[in-house]
N, C-alpha and C. Protein backbone atom coordinates (compact mmCIF):
# COMPACT_ATOMS: atom_id res chain seq x y z
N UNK A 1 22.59 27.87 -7.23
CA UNK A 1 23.69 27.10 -7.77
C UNK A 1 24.68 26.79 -6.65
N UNK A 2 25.31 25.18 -6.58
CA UNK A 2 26.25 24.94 -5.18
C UNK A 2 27.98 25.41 -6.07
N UNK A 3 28.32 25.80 -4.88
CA UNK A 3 29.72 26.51 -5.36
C UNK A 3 30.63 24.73 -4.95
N UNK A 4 31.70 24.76 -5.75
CA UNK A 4 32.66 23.42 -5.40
C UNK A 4 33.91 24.22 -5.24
N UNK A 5 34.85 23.98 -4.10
CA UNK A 5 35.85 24.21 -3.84
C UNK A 5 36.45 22.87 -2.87
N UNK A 6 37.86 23.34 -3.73
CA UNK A 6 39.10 21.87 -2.96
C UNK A 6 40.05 22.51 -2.65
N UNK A 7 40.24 22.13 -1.45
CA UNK A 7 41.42 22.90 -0.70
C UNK A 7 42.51 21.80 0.18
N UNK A 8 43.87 22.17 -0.62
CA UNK A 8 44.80 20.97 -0.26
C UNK A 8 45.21 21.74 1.44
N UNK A 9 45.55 20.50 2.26
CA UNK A 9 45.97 20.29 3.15
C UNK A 9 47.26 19.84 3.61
N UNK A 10 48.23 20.18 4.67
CA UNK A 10 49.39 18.96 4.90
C UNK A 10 49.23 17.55 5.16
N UNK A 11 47.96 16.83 5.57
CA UNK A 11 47.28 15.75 6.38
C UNK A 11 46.01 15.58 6.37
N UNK A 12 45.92 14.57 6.67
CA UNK A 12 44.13 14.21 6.52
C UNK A 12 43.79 14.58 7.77
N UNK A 13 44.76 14.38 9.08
CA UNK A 13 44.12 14.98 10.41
C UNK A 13 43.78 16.54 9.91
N UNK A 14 44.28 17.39 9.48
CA UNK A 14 43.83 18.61 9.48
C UNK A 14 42.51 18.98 8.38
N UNK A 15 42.98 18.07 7.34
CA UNK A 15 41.39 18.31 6.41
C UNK A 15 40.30 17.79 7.57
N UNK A 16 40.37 16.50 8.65
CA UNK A 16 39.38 16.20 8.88
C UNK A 16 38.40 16.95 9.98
N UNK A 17 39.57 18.27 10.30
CA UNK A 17 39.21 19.07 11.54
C UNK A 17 39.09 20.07 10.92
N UNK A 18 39.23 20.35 9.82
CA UNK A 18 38.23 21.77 8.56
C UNK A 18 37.00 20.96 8.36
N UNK A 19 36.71 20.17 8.39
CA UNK A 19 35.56 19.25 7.43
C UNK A 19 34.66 19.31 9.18
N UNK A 20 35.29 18.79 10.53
CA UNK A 20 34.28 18.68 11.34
C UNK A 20 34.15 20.19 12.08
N UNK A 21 35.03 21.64 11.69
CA UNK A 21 34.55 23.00 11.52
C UNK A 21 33.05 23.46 10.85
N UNK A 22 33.65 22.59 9.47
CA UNK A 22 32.28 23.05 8.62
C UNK A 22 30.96 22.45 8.76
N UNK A 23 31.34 21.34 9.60
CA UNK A 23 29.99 21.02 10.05
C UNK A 23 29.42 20.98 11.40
N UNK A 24 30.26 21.53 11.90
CA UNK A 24 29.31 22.81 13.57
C UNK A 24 29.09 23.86 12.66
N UNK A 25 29.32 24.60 11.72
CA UNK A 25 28.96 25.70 11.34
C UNK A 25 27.87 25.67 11.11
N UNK A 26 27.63 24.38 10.20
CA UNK A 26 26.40 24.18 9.40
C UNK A 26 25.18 23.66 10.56
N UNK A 27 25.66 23.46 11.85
CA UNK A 27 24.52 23.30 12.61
C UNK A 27 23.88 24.84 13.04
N UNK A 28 24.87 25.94 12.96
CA UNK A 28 24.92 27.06 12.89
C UNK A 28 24.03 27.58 12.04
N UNK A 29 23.25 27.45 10.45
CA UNK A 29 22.71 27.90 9.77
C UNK A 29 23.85 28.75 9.54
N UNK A 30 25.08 28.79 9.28
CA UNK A 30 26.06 29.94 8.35
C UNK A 30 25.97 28.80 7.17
N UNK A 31 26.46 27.87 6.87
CA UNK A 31 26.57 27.53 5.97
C UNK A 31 25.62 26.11 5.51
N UNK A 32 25.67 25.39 4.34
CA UNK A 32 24.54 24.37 4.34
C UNK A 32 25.74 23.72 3.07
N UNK A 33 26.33 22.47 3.47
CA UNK A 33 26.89 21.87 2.05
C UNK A 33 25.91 20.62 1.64
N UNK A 34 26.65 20.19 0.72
CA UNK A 34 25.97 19.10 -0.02
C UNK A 34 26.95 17.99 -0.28
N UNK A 35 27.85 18.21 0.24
CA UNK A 35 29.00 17.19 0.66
C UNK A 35 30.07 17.27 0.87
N UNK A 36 30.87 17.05 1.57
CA UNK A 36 32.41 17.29 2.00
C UNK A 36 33.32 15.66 1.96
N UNK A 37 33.96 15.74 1.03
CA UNK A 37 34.74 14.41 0.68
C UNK A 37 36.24 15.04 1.10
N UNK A 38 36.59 13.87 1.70
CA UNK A 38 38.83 14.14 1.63
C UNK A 38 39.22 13.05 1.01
N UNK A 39 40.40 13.42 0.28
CA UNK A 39 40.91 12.32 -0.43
C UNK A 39 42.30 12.71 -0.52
N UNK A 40 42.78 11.62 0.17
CA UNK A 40 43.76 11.28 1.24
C UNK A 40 45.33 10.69 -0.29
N UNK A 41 46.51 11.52 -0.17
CA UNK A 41 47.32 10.79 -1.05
C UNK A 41 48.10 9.97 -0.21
N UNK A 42 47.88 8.72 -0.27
CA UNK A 42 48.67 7.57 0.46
C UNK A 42 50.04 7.83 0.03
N UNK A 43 50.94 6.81 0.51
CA UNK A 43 52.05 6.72 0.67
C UNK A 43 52.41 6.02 -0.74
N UNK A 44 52.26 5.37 -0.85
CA UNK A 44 52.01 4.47 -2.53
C UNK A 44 51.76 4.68 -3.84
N UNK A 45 50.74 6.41 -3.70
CA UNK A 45 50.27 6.98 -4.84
C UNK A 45 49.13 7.40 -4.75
N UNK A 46 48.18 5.58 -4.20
CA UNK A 46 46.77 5.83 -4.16
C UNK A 46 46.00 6.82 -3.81
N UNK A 47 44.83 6.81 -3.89
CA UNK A 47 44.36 7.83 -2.97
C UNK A 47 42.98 7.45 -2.46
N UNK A 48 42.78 7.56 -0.86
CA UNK A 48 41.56 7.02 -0.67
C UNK A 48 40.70 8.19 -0.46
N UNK A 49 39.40 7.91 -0.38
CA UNK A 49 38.59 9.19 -0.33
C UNK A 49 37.56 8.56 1.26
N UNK A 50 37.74 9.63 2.09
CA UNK A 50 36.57 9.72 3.55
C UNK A 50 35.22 9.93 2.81
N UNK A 51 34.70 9.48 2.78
CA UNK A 51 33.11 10.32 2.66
C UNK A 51 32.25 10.78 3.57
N UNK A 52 31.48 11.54 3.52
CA UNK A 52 31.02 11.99 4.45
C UNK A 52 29.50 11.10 4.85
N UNK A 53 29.29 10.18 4.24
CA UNK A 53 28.31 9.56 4.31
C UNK A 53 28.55 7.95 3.54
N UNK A 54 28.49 7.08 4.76
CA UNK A 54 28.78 5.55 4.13
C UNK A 54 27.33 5.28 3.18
N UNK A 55 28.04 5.13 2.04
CA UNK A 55 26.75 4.57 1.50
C UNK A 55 26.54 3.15 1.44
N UNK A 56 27.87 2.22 1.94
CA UNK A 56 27.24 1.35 2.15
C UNK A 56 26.03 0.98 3.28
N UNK A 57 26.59 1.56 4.28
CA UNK A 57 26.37 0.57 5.49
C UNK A 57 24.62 1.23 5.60
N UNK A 58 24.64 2.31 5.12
CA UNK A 58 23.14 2.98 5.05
C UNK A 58 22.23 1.91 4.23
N UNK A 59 23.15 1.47 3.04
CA UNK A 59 22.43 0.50 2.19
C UNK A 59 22.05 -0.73 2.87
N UNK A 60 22.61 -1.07 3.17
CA UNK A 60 22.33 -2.62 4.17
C UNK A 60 21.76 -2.52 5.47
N UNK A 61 21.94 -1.01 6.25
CA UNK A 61 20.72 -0.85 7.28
C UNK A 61 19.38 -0.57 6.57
N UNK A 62 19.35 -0.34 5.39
CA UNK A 62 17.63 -0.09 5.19
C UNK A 62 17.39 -1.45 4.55
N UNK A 63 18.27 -1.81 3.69
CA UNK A 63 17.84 -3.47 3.14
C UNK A 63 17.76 -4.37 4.44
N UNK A 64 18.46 -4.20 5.31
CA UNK A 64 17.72 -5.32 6.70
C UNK A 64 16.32 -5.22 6.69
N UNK A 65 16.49 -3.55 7.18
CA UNK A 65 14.89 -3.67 7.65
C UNK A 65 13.89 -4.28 6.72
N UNK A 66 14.07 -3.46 5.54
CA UNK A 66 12.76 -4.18 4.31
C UNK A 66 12.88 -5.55 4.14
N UNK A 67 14.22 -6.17 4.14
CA UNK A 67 14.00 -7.53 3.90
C UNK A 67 13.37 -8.10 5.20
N UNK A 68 13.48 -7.76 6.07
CA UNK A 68 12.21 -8.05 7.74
C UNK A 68 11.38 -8.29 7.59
N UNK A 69 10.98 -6.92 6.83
CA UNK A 69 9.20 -6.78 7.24
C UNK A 69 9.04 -7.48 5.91
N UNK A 70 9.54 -8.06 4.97
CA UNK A 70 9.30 -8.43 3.69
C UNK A 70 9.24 -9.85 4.21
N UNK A 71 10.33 -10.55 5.25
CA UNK A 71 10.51 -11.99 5.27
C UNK A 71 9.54 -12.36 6.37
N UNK A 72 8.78 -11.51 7.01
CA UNK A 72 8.03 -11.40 8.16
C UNK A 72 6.21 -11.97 7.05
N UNK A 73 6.20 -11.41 6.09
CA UNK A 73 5.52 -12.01 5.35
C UNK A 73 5.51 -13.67 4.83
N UNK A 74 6.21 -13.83 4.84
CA UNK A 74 6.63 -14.84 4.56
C UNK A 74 7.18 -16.12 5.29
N UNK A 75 7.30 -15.73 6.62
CA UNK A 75 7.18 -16.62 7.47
C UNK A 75 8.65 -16.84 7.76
N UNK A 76 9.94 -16.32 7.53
CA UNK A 76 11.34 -16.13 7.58
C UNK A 76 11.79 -14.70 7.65
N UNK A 77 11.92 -14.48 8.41
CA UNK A 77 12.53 -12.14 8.61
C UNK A 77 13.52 -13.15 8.71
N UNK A 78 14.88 -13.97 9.27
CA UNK A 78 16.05 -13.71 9.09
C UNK A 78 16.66 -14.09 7.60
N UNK A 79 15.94 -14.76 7.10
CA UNK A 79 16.41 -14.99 5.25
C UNK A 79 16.30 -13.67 4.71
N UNK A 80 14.85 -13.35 5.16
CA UNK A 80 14.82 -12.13 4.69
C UNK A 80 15.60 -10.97 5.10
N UNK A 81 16.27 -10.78 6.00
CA UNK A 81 17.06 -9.21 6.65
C UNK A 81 18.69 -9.95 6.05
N UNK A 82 18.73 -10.96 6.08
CA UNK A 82 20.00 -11.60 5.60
C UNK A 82 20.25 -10.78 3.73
N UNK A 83 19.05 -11.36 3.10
CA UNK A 83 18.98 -11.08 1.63
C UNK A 83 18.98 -9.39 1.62
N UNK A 84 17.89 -8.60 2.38
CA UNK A 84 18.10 -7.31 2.44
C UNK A 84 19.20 -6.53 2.27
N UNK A 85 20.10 -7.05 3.58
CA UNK A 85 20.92 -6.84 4.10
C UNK A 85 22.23 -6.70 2.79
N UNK A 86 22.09 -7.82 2.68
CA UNK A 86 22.94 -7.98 1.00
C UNK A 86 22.57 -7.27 -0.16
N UNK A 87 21.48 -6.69 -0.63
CA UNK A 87 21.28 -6.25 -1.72
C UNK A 87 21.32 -4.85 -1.66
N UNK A 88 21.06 -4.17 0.15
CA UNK A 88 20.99 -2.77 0.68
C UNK A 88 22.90 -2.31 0.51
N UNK A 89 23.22 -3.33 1.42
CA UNK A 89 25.12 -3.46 0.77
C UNK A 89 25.39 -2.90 -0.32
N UNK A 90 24.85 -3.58 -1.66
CA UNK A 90 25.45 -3.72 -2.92
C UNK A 90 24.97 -2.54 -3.59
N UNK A 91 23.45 -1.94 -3.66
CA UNK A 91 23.33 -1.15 -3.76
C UNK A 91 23.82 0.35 -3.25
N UNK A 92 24.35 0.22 -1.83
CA UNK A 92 24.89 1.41 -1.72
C UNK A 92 26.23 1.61 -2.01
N UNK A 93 26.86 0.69 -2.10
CA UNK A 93 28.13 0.31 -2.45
C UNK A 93 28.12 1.05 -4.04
N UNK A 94 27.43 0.80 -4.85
CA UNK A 94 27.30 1.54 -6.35
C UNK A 94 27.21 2.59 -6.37
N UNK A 95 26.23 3.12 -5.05
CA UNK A 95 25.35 4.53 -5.33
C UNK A 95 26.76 5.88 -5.40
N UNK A 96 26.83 6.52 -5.93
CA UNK A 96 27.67 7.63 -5.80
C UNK A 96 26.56 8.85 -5.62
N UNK A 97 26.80 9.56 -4.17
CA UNK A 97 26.07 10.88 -3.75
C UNK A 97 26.76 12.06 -3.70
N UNK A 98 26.39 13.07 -3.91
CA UNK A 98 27.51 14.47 -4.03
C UNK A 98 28.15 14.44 -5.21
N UNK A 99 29.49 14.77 -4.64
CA UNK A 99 30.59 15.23 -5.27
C UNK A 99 31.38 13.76 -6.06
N UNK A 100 30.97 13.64 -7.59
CA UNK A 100 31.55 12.61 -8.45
C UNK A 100 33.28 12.15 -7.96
N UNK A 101 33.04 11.08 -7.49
CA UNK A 101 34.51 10.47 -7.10
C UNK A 101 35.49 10.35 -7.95
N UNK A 102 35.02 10.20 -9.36
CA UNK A 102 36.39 10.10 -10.02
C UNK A 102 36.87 12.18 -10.09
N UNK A 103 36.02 13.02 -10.34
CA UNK A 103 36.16 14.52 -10.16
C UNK A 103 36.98 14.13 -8.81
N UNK A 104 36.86 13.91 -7.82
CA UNK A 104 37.75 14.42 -6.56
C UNK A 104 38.75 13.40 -6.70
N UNK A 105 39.12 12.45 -7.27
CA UNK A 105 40.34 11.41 -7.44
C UNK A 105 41.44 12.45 -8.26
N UNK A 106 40.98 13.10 -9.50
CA UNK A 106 41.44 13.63 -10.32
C UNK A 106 42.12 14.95 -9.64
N UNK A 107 40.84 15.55 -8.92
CA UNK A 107 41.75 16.66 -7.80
C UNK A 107 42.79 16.24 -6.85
N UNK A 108 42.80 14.92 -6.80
CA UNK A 108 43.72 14.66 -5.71
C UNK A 108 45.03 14.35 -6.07
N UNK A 109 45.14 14.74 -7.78
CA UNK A 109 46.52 14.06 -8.67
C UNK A 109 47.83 15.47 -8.38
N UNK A 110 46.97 16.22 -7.77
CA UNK A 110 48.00 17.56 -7.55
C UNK A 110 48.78 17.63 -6.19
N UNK A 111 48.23 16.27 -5.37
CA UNK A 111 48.59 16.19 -3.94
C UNK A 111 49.67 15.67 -3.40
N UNK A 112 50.75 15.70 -3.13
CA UNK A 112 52.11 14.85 -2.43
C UNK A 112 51.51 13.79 -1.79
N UNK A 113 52.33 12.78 -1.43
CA UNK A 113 52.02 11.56 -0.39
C UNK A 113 51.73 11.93 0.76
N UNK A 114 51.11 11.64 1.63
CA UNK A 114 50.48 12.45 3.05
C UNK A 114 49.66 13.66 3.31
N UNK A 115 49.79 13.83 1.81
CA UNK A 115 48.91 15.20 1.98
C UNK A 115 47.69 14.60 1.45
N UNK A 116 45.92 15.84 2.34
CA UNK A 116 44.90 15.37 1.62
C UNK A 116 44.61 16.93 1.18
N UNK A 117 42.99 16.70 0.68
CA UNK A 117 42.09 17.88 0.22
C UNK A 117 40.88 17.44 0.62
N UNK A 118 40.33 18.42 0.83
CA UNK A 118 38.69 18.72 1.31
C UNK A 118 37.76 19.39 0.43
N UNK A 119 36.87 18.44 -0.28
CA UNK A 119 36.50 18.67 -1.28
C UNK A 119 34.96 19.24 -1.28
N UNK A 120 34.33 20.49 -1.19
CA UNK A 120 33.36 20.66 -0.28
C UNK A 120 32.05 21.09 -1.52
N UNK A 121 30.91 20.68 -1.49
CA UNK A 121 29.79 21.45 -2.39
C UNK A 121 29.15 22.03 -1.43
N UNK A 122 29.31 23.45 -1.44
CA UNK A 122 28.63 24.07 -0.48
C UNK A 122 27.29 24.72 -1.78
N UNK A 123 26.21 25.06 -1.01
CA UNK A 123 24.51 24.97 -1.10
C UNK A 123 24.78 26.91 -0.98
N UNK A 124 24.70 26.88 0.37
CA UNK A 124 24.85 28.26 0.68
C UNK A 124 25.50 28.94 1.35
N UNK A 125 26.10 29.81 2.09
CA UNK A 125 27.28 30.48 2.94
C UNK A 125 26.90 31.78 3.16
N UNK A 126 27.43 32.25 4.64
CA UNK A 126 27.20 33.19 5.01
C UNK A 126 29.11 33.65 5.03
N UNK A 127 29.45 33.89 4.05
CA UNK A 127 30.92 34.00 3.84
C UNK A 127 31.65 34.46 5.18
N UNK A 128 30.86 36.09 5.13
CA UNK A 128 31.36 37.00 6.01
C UNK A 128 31.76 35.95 7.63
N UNK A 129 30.77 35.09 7.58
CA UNK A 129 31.10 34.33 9.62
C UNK A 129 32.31 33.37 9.02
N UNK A 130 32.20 32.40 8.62
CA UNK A 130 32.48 31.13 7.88
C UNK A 130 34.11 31.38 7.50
N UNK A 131 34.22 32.05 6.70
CA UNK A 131 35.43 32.49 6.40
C UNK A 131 36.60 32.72 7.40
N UNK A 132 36.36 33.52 8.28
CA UNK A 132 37.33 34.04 9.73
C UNK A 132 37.81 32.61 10.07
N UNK A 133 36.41 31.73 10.50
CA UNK A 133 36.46 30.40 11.13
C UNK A 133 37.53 29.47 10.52
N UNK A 134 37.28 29.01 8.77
CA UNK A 134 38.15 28.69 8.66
C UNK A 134 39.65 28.69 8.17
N UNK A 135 40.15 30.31 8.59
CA UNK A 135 41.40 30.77 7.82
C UNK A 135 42.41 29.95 9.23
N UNK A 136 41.65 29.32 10.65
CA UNK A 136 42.93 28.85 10.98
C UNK A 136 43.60 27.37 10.61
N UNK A 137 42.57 26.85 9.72
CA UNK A 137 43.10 26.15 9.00
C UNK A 137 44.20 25.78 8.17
N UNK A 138 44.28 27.23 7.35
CA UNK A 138 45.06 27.27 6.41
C UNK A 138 44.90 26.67 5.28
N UNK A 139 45.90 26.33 4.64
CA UNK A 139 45.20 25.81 3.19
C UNK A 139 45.64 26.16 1.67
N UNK A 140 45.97 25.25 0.81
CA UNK A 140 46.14 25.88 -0.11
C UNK A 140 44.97 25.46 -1.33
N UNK A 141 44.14 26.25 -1.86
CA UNK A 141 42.69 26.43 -3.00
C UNK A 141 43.50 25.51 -4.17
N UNK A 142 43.03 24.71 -4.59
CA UNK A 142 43.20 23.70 -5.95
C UNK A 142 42.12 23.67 -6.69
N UNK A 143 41.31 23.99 -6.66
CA UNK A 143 39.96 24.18 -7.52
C UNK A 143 38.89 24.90 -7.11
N UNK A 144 38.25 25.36 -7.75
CA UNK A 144 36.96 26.34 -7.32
C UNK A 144 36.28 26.53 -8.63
N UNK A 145 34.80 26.89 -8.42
CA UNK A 145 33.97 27.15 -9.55
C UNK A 145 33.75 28.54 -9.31
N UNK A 146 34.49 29.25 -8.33
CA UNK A 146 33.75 30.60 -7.76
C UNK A 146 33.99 32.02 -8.89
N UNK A 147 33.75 33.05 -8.96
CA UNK A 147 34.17 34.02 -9.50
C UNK A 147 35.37 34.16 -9.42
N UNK A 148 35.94 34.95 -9.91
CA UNK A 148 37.80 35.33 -9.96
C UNK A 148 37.78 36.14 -8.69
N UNK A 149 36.51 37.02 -8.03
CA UNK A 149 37.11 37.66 -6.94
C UNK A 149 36.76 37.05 -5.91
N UNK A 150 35.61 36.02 -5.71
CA UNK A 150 35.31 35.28 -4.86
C UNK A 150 36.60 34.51 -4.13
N UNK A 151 37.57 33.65 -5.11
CA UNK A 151 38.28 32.85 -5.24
C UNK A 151 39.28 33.84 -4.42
N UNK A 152 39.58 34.68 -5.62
CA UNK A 152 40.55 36.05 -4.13
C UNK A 152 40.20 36.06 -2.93
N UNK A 153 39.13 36.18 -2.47
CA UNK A 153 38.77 36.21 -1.26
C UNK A 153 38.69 35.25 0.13
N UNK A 154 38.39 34.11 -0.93
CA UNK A 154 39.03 33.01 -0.24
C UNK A 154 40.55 32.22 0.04
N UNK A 155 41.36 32.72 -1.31
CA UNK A 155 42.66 32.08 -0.75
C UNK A 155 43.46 33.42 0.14
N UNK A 156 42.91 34.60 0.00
CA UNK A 156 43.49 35.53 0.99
C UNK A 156 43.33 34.96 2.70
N UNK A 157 41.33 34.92 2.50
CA UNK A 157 41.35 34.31 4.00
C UNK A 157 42.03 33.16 4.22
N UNK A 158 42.35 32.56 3.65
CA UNK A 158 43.36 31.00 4.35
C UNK A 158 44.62 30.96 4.23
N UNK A 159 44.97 32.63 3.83
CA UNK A 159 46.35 32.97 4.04
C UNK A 159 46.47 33.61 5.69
N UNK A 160 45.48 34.00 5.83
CA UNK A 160 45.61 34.76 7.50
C UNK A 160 45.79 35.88 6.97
């Protein structure tokens, strides 16, 4: 089962330097997530969300290619990587991966203007390393699915 925890920040620079922590870790084998989103409270209200993975632009680099080798049949690859290109767009543009965006919009209704959260589905954890690493973060816990002592354990470590 992936554990979900959101942890507010003063800034998106600092969520974005917990978020690129957790992922040297994870080149580490301490930890393995399944997505790390920030969602950023603008100045205005809004709130935008980083993802950790464009789904557009992934969409429209694989719709190039297929529409290629598709228009390459056909005696036109640039109609075809053109059309790809567009439908790889649109489709990734829809796709929602991980952590449900309106769930982390909703976490982000607890956030001041300038402040973000780091919204993480972690897979697996080696607590004991992981933890130390990121208490110099700091941080304050806004959601968790973890146990009641788990959860202790974690907003202690990001107290120092």
């Amino acid at each position: 089962m992936a554990d979900l925890i959101v942890i507010a920040y003063p800034d998106e620079k600092t969520a974005e330097a917990a978020r690129a922590k957790l992922l040297a870790l994870q080149k580490e084998y301490l930890i393995e997530l399944g997505d790390a989103v920030i969602a950023e409270r603008m100045a205005d209200g809004s709130v935008k969300l980083h993802q950790m993975i464009n789904t557009t632009a992934a969409g429209a680099a694989g719709g190039a290619m297929w529409g290629t080798l598709i228009g390459i049949l056909f005696l036109n690859p640039l109609l075809g990587m053109a059309a790809g290109a567009g439908a790889g767009a649109l489709s990734g543009y829809l796709t929602d991966v991980g952590i449900d965006d309106k769930f982390v919009k909703s976490a982000a209704d607890a956030l001041q203007p300038g402040q973000a959260a780091l919204c993480v589905l972690v897979r697996k954890v080696t607590a004991d390393k992981v933890l130390p690493e990121m208490a110099q973060f700091g941080g304050t816990v806004l959601r968790t699915n973890l146990t009641d002592e788990q959860e202790k354990k974690l907003r202690d470590a990001l107290k120092g």
